[in-house]
ModelCIF file with pLDDT and N, C-alpha, C, O atoms, coordinates in Angstrom:
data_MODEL
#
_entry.id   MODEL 
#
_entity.id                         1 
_entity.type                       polymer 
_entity.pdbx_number_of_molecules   1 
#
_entity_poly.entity_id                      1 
_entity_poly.type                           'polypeptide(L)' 
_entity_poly.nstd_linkage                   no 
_entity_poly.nstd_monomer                   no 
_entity_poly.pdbx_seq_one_letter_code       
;(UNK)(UNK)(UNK)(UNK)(UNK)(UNK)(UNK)(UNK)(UNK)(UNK)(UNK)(UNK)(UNK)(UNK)(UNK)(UNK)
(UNK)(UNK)(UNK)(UNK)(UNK)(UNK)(UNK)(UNK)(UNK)(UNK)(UNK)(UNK)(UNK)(UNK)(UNK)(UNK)
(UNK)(UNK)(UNK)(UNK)(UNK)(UNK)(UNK)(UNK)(UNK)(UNK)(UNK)(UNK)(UNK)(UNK)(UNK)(UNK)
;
_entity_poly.pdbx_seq_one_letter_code_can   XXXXXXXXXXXXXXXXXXXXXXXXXXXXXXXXXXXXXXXXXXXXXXXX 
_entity_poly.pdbx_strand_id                 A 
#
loop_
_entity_poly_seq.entity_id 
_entity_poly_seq.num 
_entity_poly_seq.mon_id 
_entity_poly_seq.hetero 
1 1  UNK n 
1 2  UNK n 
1 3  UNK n 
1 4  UNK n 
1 5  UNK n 
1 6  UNK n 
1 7  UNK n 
1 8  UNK n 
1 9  UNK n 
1 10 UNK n 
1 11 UNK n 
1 12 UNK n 
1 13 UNK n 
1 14 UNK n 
1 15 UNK n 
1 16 UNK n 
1 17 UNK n 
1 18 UNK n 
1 19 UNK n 
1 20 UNK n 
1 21 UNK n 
1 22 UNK n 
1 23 UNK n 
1 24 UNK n 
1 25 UNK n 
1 26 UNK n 
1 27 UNK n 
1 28 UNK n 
1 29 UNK n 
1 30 UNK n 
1 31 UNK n 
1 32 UNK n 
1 33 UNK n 
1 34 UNK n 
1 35 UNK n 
1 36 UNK n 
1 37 UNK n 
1 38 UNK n 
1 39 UNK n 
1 40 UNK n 
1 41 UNK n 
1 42 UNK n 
1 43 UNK n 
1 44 UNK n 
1 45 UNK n 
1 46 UNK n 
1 47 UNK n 
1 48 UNK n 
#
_struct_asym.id          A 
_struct_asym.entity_id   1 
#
loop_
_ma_qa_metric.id 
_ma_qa_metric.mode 
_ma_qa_metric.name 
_ma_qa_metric.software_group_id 
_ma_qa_metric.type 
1 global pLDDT . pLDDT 
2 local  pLDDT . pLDDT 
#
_ma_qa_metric_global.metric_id      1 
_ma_qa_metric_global.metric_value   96.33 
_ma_qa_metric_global.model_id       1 
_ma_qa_metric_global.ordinal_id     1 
#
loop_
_ma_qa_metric_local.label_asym_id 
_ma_qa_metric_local.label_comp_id 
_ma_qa_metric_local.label_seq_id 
_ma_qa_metric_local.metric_id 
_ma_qa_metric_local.metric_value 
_ma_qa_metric_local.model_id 
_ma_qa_metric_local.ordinal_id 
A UNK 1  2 98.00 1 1  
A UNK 2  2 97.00 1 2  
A UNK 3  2 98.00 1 3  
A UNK 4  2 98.00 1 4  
A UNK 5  2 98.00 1 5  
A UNK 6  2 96.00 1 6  
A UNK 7  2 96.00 1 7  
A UNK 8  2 96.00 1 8  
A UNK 9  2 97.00 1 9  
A UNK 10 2 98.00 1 10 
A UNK 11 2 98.00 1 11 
A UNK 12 2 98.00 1 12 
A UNK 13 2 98.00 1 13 
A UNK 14 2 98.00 1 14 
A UNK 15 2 97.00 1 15 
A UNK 16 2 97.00 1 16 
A UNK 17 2 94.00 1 17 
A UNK 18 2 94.00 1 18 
A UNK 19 2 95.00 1 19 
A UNK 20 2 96.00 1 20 
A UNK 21 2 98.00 1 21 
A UNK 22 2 97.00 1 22 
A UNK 23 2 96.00 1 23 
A UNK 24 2 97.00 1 24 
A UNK 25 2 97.00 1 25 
A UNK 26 2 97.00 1 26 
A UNK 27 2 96.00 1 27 
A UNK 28 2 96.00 1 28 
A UNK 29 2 96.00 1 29 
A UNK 30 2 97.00 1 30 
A UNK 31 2 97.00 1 31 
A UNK 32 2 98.00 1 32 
A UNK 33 2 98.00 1 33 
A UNK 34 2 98.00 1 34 
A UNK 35 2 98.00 1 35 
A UNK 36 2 97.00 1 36 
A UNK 37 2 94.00 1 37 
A UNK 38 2 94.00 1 38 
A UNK 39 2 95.00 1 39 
A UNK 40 2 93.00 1 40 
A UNK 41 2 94.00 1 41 
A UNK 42 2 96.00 1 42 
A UNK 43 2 94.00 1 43 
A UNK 44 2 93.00 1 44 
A UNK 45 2 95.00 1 45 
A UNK 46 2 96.00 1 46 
A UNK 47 2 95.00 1 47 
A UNK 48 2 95.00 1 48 
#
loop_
_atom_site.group_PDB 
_atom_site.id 
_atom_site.type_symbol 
_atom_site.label_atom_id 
_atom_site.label_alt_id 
_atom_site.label_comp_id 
_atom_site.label_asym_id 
_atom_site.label_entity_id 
_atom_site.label_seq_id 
_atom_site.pdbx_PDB_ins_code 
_atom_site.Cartn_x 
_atom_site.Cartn_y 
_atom_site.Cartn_z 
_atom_site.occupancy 
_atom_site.B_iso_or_equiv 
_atom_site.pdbx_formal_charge 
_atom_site.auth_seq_id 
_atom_site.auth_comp_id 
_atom_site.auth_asym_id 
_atom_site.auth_atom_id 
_atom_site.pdbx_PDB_model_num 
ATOM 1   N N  . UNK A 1 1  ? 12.916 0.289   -3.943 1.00 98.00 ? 1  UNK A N  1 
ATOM 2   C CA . UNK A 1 1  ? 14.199 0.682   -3.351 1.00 98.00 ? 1  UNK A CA 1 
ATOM 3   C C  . UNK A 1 1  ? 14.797 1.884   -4.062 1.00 98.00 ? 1  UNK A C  1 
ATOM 4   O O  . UNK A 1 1  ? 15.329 2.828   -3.477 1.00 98.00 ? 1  UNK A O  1 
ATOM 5   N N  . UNK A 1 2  ? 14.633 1.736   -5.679 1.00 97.00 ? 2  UNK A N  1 
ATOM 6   C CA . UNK A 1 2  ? 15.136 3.349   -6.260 1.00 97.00 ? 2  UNK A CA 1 
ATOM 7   C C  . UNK A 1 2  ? 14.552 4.449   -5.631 1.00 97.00 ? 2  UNK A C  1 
ATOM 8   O O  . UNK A 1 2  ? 15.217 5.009   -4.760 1.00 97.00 ? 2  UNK A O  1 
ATOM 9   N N  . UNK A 1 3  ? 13.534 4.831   -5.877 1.00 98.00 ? 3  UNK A N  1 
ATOM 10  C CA . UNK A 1 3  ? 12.329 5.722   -5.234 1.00 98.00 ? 3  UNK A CA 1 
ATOM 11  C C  . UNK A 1 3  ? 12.715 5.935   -3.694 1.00 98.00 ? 3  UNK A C  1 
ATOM 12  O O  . UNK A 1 3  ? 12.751 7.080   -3.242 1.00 98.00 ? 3  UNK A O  1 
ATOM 13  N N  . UNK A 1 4  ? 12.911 5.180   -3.149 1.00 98.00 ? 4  UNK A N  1 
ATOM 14  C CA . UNK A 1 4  ? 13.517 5.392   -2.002 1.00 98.00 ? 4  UNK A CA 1 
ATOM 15  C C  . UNK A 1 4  ? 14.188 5.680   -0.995 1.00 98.00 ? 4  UNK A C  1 
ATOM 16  O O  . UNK A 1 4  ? 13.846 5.984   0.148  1.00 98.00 ? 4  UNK A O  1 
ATOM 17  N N  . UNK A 1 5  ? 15.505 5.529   -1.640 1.00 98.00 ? 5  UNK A N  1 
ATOM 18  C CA . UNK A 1 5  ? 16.592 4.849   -0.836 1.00 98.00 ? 5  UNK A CA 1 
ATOM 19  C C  . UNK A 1 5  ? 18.240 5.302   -1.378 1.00 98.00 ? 5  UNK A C  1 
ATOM 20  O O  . UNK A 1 5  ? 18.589 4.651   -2.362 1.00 98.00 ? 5  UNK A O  1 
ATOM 21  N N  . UNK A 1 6  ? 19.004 6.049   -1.004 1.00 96.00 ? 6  UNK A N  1 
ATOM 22  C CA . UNK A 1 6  ? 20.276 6.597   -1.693 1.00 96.00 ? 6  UNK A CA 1 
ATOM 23  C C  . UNK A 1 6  ? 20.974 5.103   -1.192 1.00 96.00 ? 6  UNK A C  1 
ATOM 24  O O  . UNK A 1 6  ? 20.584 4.322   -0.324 1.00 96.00 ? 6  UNK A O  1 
ATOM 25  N N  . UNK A 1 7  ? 22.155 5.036   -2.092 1.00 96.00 ? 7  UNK A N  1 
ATOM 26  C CA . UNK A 1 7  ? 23.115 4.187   -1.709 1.00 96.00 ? 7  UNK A CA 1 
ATOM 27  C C  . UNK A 1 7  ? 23.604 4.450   -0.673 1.00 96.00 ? 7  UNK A C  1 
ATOM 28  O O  . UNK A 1 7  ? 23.850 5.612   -0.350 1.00 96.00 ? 7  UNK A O  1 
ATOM 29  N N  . UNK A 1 8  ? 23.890 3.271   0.186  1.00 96.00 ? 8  UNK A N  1 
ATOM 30  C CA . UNK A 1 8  ? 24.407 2.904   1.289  1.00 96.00 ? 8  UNK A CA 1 
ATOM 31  C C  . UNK A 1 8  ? 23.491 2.952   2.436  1.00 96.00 ? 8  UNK A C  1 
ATOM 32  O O  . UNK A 1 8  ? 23.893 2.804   3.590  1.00 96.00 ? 8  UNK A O  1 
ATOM 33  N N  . UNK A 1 9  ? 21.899 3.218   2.035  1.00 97.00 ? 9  UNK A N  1 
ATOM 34  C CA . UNK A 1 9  ? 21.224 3.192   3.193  1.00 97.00 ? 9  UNK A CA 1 
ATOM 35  C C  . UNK A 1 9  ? 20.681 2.002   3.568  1.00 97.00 ? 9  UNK A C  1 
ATOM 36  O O  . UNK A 1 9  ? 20.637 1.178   2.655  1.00 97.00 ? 9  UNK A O  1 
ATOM 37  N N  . UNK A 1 10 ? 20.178 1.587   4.810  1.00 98.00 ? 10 UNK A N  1 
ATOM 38  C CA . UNK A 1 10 ? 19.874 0.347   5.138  1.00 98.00 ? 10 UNK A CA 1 
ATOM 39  C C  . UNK A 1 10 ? 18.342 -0.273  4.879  1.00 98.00 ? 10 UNK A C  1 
ATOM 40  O O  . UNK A 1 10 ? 17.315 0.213   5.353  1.00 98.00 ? 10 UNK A O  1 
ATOM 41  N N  . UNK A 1 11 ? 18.407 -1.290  4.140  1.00 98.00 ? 11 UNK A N  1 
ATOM 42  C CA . UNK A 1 11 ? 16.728 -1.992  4.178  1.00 98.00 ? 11 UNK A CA 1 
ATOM 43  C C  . UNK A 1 11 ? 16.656 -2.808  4.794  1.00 98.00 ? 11 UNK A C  1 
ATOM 44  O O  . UNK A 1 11 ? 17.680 -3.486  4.875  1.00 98.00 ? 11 UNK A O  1 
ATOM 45  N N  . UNK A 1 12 ? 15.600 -3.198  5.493  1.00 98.00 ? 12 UNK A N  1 
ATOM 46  C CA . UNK A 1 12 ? 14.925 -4.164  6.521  1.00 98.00 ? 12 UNK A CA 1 
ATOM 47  C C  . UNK A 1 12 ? 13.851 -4.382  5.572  1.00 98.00 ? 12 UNK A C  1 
ATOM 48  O O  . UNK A 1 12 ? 13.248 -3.612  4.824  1.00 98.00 ? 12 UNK A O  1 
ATOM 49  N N  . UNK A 1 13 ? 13.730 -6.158  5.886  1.00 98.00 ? 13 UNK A N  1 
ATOM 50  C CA . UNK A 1 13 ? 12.736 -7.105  5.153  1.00 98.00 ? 13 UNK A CA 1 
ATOM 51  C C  . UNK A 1 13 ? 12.083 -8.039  6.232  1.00 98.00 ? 13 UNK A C  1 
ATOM 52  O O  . UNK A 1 13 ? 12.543 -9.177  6.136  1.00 98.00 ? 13 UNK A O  1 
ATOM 53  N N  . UNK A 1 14 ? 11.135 -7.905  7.248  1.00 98.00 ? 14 UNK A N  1 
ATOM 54  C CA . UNK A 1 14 ? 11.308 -8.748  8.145  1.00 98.00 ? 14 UNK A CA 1 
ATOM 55  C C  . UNK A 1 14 ? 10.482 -10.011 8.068  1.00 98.00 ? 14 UNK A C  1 
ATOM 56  O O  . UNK A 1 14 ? 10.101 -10.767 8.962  1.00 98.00 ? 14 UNK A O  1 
ATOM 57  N N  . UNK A 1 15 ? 10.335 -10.034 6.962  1.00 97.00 ? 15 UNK A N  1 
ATOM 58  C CA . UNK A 1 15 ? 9.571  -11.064 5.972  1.00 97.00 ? 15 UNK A CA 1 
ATOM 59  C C  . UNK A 1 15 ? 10.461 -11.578 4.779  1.00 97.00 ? 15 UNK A C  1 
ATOM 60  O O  . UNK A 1 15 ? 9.990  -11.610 3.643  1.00 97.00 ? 15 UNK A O  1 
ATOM 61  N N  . UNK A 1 16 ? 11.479 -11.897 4.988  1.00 97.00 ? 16 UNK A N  1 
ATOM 62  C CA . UNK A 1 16 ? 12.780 -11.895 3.914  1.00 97.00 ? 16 UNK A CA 1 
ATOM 63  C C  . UNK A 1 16 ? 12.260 -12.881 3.164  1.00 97.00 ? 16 UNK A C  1 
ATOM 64  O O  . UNK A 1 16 ? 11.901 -12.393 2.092  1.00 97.00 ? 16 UNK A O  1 
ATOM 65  N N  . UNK A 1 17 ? 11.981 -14.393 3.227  1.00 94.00 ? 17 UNK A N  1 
ATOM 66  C CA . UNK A 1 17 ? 11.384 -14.963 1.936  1.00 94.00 ? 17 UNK A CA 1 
ATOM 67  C C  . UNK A 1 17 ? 12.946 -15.492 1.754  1.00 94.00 ? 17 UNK A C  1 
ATOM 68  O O  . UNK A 1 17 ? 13.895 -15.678 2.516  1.00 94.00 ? 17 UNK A O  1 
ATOM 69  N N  . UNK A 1 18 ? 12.698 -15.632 0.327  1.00 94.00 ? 18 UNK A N  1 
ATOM 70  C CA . UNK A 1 18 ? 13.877 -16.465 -0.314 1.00 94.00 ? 18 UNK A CA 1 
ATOM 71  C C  . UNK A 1 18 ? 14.701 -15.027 -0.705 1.00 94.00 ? 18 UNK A C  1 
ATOM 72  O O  . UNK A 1 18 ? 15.244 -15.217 -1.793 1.00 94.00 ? 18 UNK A O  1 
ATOM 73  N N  . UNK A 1 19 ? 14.908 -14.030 -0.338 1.00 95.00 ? 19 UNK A N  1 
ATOM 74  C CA . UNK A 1 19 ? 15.766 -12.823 -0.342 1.00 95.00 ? 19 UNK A CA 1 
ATOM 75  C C  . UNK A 1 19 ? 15.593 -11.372 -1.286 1.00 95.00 ? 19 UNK A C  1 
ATOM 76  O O  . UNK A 1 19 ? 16.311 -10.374 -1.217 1.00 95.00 ? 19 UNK A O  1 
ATOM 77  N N  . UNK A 1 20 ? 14.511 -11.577 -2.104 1.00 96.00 ? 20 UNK A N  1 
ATOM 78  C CA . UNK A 1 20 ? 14.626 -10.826 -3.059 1.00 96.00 ? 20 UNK A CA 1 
ATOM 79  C C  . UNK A 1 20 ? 14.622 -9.440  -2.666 1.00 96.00 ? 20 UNK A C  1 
ATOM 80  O O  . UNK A 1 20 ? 14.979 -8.652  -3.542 1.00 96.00 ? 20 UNK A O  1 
ATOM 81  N N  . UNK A 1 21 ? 14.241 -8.880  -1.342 1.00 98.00 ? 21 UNK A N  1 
ATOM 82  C CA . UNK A 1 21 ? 14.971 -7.669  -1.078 1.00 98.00 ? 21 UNK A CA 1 
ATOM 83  C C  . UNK A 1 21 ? 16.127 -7.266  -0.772 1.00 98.00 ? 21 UNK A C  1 
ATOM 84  O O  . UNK A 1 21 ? 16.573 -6.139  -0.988 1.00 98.00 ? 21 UNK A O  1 
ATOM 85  N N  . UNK A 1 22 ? 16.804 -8.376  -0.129 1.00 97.00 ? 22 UNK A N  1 
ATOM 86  C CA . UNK A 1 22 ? 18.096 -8.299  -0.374 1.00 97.00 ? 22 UNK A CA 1 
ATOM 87  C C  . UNK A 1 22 ? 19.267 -8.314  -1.355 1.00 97.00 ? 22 UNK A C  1 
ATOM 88  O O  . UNK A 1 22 ? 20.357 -7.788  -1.130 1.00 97.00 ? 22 UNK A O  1 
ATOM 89  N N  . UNK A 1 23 ? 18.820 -9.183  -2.830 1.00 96.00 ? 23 UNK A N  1 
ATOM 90  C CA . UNK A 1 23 ? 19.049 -9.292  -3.859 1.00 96.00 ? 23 UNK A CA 1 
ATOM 91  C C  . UNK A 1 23 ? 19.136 -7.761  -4.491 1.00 96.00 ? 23 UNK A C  1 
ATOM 92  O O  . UNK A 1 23 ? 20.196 -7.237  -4.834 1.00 96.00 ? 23 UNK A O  1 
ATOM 93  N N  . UNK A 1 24 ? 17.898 -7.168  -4.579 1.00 97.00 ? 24 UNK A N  1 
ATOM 94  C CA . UNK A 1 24 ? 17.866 -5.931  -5.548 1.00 97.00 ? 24 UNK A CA 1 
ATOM 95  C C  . UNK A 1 24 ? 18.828 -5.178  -4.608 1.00 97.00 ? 24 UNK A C  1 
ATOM 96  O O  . UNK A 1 24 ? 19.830 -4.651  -5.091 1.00 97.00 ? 24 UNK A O  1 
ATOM 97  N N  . UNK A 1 25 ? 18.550 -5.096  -3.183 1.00 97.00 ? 25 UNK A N  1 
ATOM 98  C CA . UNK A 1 25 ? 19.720 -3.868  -2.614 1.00 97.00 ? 25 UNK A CA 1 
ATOM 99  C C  . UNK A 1 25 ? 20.977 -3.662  -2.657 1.00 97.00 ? 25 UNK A C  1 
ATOM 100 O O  . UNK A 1 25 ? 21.728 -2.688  -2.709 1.00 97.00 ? 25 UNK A O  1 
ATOM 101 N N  . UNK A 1 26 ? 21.103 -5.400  -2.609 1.00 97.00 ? 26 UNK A N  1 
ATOM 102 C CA . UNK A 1 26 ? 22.849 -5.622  -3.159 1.00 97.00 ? 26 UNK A CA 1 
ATOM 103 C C  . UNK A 1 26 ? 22.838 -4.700  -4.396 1.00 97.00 ? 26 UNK A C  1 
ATOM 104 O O  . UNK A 1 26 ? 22.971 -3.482  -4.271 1.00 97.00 ? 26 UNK A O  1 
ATOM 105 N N  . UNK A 1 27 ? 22.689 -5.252  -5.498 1.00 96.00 ? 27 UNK A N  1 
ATOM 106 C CA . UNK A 1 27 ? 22.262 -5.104  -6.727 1.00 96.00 ? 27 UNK A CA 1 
ATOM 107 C C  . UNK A 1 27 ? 22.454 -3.216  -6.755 1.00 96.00 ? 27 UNK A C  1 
ATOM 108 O O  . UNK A 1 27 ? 23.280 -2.737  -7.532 1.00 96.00 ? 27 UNK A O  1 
ATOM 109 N N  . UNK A 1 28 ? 21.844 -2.549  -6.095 1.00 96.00 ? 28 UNK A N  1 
ATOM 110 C CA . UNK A 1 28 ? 21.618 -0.967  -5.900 1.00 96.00 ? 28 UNK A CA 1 
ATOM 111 C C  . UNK A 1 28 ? 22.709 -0.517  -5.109 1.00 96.00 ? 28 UNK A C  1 
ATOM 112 O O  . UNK A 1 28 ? 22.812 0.702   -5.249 1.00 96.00 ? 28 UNK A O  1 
ATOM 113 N N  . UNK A 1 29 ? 23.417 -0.896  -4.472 1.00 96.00 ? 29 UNK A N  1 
ATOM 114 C CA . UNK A 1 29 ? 24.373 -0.501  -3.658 1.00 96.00 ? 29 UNK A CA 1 
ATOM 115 C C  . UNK A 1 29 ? 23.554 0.074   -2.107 1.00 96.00 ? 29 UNK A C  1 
ATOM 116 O O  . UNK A 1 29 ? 23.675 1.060   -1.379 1.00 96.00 ? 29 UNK A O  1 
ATOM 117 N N  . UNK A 1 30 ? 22.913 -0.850  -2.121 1.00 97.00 ? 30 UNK A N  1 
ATOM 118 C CA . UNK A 1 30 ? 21.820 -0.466  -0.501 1.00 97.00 ? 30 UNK A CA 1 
ATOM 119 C C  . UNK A 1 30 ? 22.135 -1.775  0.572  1.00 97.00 ? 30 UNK A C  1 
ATOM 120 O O  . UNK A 1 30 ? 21.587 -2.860  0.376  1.00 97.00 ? 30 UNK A O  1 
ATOM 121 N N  . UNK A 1 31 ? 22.876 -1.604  1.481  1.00 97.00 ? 31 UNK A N  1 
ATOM 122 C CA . UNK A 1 31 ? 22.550 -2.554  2.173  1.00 97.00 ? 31 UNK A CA 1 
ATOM 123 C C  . UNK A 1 31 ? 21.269 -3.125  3.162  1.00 97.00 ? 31 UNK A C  1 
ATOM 124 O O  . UNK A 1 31 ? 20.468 -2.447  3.805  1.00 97.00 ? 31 UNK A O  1 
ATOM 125 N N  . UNK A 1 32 ? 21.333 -4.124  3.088  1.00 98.00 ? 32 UNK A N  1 
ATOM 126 C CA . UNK A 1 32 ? 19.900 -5.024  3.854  1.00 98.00 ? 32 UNK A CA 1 
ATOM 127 C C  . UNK A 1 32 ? 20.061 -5.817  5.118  1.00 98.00 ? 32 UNK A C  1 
ATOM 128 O O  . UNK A 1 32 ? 21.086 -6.237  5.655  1.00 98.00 ? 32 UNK A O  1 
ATOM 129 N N  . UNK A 1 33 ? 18.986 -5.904  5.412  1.00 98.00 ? 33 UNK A N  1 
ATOM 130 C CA . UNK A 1 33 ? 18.700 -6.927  7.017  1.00 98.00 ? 33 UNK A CA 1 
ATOM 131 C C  . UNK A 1 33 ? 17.751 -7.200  6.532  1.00 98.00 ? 33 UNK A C  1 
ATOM 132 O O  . UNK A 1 33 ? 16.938 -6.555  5.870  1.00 98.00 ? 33 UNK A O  1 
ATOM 133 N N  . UNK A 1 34 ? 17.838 -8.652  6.990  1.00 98.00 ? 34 UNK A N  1 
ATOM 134 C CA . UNK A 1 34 ? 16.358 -9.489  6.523  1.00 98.00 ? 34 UNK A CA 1 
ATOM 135 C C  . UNK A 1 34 ? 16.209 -10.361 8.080  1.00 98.00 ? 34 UNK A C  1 
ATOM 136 O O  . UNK A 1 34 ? 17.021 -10.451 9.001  1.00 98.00 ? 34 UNK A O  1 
ATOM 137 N N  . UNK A 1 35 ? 15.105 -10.819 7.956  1.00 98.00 ? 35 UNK A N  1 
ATOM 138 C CA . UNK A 1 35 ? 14.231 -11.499 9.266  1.00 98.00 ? 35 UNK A CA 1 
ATOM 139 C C  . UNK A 1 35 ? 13.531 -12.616 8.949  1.00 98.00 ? 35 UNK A C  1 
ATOM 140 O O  . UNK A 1 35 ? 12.381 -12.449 8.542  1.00 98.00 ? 35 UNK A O  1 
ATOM 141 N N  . UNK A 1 36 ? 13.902 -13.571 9.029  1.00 97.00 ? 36 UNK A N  1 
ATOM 142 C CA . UNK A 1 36 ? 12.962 -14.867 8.260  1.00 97.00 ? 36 UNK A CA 1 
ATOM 143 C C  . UNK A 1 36 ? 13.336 -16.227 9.685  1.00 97.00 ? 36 UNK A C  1 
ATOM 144 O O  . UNK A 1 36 ? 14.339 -16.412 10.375 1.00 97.00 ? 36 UNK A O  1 
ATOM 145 N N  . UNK A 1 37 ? 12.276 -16.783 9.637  1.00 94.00 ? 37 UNK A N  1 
ATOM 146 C CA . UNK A 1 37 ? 12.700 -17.997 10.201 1.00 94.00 ? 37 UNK A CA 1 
ATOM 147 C C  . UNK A 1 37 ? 11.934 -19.377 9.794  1.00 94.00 ? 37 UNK A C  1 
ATOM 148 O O  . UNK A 1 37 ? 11.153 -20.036 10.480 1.00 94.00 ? 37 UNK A O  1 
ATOM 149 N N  . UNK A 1 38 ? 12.334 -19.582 8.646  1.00 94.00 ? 38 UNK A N  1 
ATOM 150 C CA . UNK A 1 38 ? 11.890 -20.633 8.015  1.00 94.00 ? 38 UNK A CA 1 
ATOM 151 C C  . UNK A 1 38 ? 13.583 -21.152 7.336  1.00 94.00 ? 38 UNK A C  1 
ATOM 152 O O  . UNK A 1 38 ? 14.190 -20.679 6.375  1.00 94.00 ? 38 UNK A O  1 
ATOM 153 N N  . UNK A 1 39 ? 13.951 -22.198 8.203  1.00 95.00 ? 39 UNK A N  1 
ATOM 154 C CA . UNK A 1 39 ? 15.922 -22.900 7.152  1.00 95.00 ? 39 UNK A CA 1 
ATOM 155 C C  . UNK A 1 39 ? 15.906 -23.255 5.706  1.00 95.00 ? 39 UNK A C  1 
ATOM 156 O O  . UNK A 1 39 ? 16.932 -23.295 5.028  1.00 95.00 ? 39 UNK A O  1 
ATOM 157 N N  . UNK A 1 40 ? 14.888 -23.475 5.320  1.00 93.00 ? 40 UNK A N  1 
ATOM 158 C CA . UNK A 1 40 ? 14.806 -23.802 4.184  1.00 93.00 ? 40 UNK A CA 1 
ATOM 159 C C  . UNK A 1 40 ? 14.568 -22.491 3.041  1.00 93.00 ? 40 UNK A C  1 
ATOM 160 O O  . UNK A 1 40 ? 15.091 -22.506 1.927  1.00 93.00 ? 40 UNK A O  1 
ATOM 161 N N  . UNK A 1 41 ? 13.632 -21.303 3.570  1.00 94.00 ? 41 UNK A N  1 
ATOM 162 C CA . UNK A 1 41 ? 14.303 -20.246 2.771  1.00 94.00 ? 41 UNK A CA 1 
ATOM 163 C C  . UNK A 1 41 ? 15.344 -19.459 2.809  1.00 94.00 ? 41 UNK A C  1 
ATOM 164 O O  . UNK A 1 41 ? 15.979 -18.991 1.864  1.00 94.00 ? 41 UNK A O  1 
ATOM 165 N N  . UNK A 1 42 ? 15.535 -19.297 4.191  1.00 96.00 ? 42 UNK A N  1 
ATOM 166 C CA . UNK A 1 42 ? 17.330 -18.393 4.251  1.00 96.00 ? 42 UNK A CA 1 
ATOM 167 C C  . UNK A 1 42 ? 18.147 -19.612 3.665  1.00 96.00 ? 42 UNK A C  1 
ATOM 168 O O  . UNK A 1 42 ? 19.217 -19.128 3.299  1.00 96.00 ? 42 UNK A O  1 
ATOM 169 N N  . UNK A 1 43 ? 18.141 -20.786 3.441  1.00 94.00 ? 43 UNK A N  1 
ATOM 170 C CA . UNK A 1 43 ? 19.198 -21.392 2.974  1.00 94.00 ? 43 UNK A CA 1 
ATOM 171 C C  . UNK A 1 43 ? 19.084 -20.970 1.282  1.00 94.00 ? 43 UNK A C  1 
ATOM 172 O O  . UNK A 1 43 ? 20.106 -20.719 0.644  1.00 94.00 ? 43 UNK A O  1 
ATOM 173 N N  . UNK A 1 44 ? 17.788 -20.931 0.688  1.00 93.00 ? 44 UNK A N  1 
ATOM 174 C CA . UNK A 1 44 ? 17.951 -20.419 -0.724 1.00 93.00 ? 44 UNK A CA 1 
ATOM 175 C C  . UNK A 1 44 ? 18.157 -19.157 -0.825 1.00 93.00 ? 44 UNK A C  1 
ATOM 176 O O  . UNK A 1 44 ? 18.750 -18.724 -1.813 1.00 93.00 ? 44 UNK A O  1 
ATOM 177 N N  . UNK A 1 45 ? 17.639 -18.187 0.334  1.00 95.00 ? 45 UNK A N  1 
ATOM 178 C CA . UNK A 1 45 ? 18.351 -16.627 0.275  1.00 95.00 ? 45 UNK A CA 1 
ATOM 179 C C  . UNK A 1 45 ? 19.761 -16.196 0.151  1.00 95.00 ? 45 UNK A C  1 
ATOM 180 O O  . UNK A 1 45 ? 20.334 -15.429 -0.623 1.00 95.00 ? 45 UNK A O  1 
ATOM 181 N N  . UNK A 1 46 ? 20.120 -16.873 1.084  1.00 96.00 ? 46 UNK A N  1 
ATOM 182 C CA . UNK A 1 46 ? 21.960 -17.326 1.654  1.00 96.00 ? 46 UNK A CA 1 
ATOM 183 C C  . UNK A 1 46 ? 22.672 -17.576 -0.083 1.00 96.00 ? 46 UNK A C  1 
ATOM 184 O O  . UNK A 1 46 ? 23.457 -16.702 -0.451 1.00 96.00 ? 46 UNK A O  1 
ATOM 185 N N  . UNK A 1 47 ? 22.463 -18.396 -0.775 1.00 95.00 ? 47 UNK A N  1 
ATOM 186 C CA . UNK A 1 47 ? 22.787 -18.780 -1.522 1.00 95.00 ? 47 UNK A CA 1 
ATOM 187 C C  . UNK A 1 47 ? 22.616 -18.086 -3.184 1.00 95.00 ? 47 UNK A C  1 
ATOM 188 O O  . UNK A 1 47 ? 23.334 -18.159 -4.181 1.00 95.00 ? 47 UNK A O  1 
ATOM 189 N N  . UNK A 1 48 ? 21.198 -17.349 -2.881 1.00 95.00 ? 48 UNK A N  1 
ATOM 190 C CA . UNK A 1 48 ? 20.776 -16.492 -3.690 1.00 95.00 ? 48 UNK A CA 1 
ATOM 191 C C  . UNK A 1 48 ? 22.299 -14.974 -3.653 1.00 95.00 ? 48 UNK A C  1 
ATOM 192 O O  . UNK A 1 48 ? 22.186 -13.969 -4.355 1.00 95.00 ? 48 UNK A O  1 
#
């Protein structure tokens, strides 16, 4: 995401998992979209 990505640009994860791309982007000042459909990991992403 450094290498990448200026603050405030958007990441897509459409494999989100338990969030960790969303985590670091917060984290960077990047906002994210994630895509998961499994309740049991967006509920630990969500929470993450």
């Amino acid at each position: 995401i450094l290498s990448s990505t200026e603050p405030g640009d958007v990441v897509l994860d459409p494999f989100f998992g338990t969030g960790t791309t969303g985590a670091v982007a917060k984290k960077l000042g990047r906002n994210y979209i994630g895509v998961e459909r499994d309740k049991d990991y967006i509920k630990v992403a969500k929470k993450r």
